[in-house]
C-alpha atoms as a PDB file:
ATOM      1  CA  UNK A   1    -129.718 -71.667  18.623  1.00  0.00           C
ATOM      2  CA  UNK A   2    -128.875 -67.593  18.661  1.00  0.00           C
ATOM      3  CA  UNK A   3    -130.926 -67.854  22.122  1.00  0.00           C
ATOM      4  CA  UNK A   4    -128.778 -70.699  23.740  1.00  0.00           C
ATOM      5  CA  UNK A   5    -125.707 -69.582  22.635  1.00  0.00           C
ATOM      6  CA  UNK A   6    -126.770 -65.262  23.951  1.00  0.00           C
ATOM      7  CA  UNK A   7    -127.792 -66.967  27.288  1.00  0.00           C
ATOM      8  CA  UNK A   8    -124.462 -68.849  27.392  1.00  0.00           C
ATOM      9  CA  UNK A   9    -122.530 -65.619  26.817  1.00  0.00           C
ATOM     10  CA  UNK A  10    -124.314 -63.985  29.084  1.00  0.00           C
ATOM     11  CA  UNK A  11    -123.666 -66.451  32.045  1.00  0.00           C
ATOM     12  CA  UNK A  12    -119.986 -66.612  30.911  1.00  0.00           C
ATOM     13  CA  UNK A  13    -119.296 -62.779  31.403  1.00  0.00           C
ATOM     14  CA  UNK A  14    -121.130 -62.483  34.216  1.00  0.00           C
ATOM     15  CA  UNK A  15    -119.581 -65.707  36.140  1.00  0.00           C
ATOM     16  CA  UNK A  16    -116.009 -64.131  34.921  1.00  0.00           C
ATOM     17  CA  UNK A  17    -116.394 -60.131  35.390  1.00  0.00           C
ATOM     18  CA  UNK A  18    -118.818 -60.586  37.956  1.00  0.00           C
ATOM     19  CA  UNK A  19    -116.637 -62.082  40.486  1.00  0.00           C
ATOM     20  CA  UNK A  20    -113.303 -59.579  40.654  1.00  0.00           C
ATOM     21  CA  UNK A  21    -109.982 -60.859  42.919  1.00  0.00           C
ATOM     22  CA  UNK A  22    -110.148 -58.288  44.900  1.00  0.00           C
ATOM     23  CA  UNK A  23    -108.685 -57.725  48.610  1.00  0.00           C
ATOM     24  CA  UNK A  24    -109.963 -55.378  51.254  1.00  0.00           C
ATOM     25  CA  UNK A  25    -107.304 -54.923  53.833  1.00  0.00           C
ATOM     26  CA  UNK A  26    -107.780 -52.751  57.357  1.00  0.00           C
ATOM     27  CA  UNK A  27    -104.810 -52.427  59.134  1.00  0.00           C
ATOM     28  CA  UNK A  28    -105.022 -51.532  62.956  1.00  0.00           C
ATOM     29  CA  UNK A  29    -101.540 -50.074  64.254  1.00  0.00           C
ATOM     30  CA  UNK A  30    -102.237 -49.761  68.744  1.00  0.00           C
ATOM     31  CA  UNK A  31    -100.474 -47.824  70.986  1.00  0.00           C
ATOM     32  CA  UNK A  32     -99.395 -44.916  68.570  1.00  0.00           C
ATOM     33  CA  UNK A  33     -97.259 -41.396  69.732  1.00  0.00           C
ATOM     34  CA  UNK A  34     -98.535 -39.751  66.836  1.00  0.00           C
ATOM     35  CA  UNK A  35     -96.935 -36.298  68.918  1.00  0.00           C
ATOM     36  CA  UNK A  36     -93.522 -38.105  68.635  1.00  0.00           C
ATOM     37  CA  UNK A  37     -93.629 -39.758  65.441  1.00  0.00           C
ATOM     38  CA  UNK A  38     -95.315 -39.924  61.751  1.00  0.00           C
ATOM     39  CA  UNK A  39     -96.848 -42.953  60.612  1.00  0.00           C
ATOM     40  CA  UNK A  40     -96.839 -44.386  56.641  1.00  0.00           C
ATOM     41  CA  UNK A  41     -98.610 -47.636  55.908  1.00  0.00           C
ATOM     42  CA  UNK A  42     -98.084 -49.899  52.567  1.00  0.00           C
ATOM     43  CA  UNK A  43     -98.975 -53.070  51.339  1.00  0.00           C
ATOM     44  CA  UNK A  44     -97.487 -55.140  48.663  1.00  0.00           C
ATOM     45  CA  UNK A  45     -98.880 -58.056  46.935  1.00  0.00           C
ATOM     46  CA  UNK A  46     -96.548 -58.890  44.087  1.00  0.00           C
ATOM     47  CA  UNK A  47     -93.091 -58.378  44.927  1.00  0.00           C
ATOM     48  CA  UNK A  48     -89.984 -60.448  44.629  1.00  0.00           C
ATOM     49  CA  UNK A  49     -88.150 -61.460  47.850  1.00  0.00           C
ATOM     50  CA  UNK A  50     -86.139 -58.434  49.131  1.00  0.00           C
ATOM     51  CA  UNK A  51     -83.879 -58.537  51.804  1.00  0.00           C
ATOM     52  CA  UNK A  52     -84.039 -56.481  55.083  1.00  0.00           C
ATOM     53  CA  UNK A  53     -81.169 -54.485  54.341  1.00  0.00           C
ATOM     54  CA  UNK A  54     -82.639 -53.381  50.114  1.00  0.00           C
ATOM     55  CA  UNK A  55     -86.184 -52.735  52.247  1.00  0.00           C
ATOM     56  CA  UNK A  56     -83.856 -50.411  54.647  1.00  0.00           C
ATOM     57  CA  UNK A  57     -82.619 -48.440  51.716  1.00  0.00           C
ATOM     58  CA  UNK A  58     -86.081 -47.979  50.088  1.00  0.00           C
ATOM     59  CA  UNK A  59     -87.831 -46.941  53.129  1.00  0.00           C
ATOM     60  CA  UNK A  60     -84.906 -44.336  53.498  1.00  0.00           C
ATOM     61  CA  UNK A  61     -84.411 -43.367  50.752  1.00  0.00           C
ATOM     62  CA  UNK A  62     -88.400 -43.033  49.962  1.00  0.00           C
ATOM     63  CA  UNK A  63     -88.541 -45.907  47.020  1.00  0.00           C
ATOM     64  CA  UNK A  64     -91.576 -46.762  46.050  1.00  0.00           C
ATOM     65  CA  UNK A  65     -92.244 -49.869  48.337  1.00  0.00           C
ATOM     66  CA  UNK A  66     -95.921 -50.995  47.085  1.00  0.00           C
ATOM     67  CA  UNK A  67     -98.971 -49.694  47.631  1.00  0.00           C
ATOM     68  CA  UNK A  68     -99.400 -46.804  49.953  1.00  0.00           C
ATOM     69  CA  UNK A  69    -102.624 -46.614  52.307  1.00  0.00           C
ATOM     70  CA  UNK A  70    -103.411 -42.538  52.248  1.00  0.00           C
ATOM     71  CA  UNK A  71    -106.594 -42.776  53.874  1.00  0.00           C
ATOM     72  CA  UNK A  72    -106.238 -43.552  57.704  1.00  0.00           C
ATOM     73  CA  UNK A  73    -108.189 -42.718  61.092  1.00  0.00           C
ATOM     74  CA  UNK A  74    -106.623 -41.863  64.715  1.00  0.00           C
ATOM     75  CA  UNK A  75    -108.585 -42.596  67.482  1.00  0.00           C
ATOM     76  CA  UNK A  76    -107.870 -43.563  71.076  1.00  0.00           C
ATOM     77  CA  UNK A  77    -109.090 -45.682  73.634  1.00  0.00           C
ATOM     78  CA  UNK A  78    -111.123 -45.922  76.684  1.00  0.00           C
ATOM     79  CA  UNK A  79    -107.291 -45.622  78.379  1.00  0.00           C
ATOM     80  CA  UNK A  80    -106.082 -42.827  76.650  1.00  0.00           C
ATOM     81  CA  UNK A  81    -103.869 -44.824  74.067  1.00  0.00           C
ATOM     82  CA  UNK A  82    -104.044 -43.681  70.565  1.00  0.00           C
ATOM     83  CA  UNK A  83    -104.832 -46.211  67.295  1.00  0.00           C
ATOM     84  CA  UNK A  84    -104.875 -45.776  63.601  1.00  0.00           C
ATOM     85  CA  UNK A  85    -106.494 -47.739  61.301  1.00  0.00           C
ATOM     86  CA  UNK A  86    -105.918 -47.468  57.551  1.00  0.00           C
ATOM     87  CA  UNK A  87    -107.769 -49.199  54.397  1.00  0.00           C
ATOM     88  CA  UNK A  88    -106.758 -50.200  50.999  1.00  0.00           C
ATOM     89  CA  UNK A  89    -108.752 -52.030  48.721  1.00  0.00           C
ATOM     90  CA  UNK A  90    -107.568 -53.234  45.312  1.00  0.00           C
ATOM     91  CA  UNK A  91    -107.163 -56.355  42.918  1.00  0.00           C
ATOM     92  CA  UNK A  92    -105.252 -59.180  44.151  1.00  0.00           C
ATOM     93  CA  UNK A  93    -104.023 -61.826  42.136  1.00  0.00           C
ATOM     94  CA  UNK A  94    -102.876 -64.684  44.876  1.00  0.00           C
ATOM     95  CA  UNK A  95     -99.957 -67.222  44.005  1.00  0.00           C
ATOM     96  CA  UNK A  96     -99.962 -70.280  45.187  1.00  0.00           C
ATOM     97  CA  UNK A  97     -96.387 -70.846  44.467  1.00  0.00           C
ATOM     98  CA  UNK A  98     -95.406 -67.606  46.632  1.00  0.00           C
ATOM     99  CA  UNK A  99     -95.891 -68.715  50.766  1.00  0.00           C
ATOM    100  CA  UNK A 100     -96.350 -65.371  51.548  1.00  0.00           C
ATOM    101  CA  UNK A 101     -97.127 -63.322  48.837  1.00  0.00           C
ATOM    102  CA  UNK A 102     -98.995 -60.759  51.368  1.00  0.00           C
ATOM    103  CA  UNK A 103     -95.975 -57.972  52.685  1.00  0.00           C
ATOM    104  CA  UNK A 104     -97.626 -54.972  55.171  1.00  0.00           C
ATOM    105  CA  UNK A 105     -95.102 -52.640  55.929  1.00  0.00           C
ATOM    106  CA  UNK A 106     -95.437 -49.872  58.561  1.00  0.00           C
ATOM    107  CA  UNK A 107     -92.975 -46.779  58.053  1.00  0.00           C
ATOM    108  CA  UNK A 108     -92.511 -44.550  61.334  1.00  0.00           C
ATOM    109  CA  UNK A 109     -90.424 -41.224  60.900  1.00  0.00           C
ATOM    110  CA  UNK A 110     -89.311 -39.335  64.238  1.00  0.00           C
ATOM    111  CA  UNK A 111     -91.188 -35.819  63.445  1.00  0.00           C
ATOM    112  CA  UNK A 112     -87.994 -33.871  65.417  1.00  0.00           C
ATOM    113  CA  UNK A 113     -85.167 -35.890  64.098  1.00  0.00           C
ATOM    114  CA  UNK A 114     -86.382 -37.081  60.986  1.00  0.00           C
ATOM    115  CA  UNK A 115     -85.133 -40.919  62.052  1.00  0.00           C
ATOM    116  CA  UNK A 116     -86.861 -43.503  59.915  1.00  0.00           C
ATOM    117  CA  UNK A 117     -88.060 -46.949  61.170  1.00  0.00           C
ATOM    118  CA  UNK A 118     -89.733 -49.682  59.785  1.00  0.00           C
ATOM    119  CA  UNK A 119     -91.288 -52.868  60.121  1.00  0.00           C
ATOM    120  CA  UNK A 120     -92.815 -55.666  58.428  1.00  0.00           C
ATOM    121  CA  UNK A 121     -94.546 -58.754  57.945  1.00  0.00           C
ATOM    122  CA  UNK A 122     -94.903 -60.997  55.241  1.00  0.00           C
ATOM    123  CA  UNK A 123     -97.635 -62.989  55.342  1.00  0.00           C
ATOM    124  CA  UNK A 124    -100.195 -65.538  52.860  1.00  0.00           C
ATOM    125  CA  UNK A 125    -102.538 -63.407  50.360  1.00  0.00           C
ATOM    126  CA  UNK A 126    -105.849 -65.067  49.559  1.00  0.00           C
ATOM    127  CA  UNK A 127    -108.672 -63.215  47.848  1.00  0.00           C
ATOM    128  CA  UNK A 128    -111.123 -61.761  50.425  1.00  0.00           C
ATOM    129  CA  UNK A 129    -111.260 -59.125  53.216  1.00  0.00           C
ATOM    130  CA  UNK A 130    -108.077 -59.110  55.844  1.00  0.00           C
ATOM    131  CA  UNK A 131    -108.573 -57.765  59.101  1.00  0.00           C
ATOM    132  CA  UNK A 132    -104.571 -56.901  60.360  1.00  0.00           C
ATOM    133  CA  UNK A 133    -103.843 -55.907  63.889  1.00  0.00           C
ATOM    134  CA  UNK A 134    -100.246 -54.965  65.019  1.00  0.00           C
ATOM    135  CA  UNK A 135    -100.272 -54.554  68.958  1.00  0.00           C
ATOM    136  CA  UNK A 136     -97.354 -52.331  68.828  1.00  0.00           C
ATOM    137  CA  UNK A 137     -94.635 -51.318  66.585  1.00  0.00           C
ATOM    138  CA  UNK A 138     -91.225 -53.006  66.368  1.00  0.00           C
ATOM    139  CA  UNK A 139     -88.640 -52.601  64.117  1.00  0.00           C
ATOM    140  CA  UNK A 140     -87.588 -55.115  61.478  1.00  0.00           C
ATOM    141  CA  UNK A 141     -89.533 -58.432  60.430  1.00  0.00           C
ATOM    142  CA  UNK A 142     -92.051 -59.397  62.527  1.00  0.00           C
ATOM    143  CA  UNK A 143     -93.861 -62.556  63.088  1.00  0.00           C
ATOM    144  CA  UNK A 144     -97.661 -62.849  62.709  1.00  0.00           C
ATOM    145  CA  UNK A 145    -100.625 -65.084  63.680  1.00  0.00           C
ATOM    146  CA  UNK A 146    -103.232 -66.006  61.046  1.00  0.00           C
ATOM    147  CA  UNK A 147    -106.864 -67.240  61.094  1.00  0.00           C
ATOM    148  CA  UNK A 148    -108.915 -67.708  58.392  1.00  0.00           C
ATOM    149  CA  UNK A 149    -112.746 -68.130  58.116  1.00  0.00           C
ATOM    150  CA  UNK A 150    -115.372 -68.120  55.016  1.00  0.00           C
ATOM    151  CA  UNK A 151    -118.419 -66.325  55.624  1.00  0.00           C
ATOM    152  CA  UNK A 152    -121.815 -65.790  53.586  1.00  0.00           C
ATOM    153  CA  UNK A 153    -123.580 -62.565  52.783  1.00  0.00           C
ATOM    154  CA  UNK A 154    -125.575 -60.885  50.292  1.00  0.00           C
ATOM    155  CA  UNK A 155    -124.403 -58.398  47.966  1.00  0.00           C
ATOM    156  CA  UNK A 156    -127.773 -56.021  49.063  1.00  0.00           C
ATOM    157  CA  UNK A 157    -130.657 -56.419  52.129  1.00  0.00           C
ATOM    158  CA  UNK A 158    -133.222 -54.636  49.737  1.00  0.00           C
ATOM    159  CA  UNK A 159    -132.264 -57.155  46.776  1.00  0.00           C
ATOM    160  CA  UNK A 160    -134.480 -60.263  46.738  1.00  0.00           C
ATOM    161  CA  UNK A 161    -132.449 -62.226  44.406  1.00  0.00           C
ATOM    162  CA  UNK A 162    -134.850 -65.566  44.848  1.00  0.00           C
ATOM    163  CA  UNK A 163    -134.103 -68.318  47.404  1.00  0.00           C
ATOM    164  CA  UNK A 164    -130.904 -68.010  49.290  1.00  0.00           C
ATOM    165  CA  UNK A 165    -128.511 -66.760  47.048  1.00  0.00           C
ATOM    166  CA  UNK A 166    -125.455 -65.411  49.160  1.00  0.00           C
ATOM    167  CA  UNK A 167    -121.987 -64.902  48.225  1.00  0.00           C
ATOM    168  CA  UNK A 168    -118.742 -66.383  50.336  1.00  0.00           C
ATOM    169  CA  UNK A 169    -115.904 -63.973  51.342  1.00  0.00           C
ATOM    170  CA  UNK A 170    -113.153 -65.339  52.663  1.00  0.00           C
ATOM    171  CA  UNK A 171    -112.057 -63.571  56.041  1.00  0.00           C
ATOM    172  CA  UNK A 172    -108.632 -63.160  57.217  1.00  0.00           C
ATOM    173  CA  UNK A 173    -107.322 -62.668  60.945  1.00  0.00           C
ATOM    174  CA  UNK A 174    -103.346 -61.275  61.031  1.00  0.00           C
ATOM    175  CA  UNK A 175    -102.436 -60.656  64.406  1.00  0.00           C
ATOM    176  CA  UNK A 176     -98.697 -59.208  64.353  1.00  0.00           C
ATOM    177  CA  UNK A 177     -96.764 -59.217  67.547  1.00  0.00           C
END
């Protein structure tokens, strides 16, 4: 009975702490003038519904908005155009009573004048890896294009875990434009 009951507990913490909510989120911001302007990234996945004008004052002002993506690249293109792409990965917790619980926010300061811009997009937050590309910043709330697909992998190549055990991720396509 001890045996049954040890195997049991095993499965049940591994099947619930084996499997965390977690997101992955890359965020691709194209056709950058990082000599011009400074760029800030954040995400927010549990927030009550602001309104443009209590965003405008925390952006300003420097509120904490959510979390802030410190890591990022710059790179540019085969035409000369610059790119960066950040990276955040954390715990998620998605609501299915929020629409769009998902809010990426892009923060651009003029380096001269010190003139701060933003612009976001609120968007639907399901646990897996999100792939977010904004073709160019605009100010204010911006509207965005999803698609959603589930793919299979395994955890390691050198791993042989017996038959075809694979895991499903979830993959996320924003396109903001």
């Amino acid at each position: 009975m001890r045996l049954i009951l040890s195997i049991f507990i095993l499965l049940f913490s591994y099947h619930a702490f084996g499997q965390d909510p977690s997101c992955e989120l890359v965020i691709t911001l194209k056709n950058v003038n990082v000599k011009k302007y400074s760029y800030r990234f954040f995400t927010a996945t549990a927030f009550n519904t602001s309104a443009t004008n209590t965003i405008a004052s925390h952006v300003k002002t420097g509120k904490i908005i959510g979390h802030e993506h410190t890591e990022s690249a710059l790179s540019k293109t085969q035409d000369g155009k610059s790119i960066i792409t950040t990276y955040y990965s954390d715990y998620c917790y998605p609501n299915p009573q929020i629409k769009n619980q998902l809010r990426i926010l892009i923060r651009r300061v003029h380096i001269k004048t010190g003139e701060v811009d933003f612009m976001f997009a609120d968007c639907p937050l399901k646990n897996g890896k999100y792939n977010i590309l904004v073709e160019k910043f605009r100010k204010g709330q911006q509207d965005y294009e999803l698609y959603e697909t589930m793919e299979r992998y395994s955890d390691s190549e050198n791993v042989d875990y017996g038959g075809d055990q694979k895991r499903e991720l979830t993959k996320v396509n924003i396109y903001i434009n």
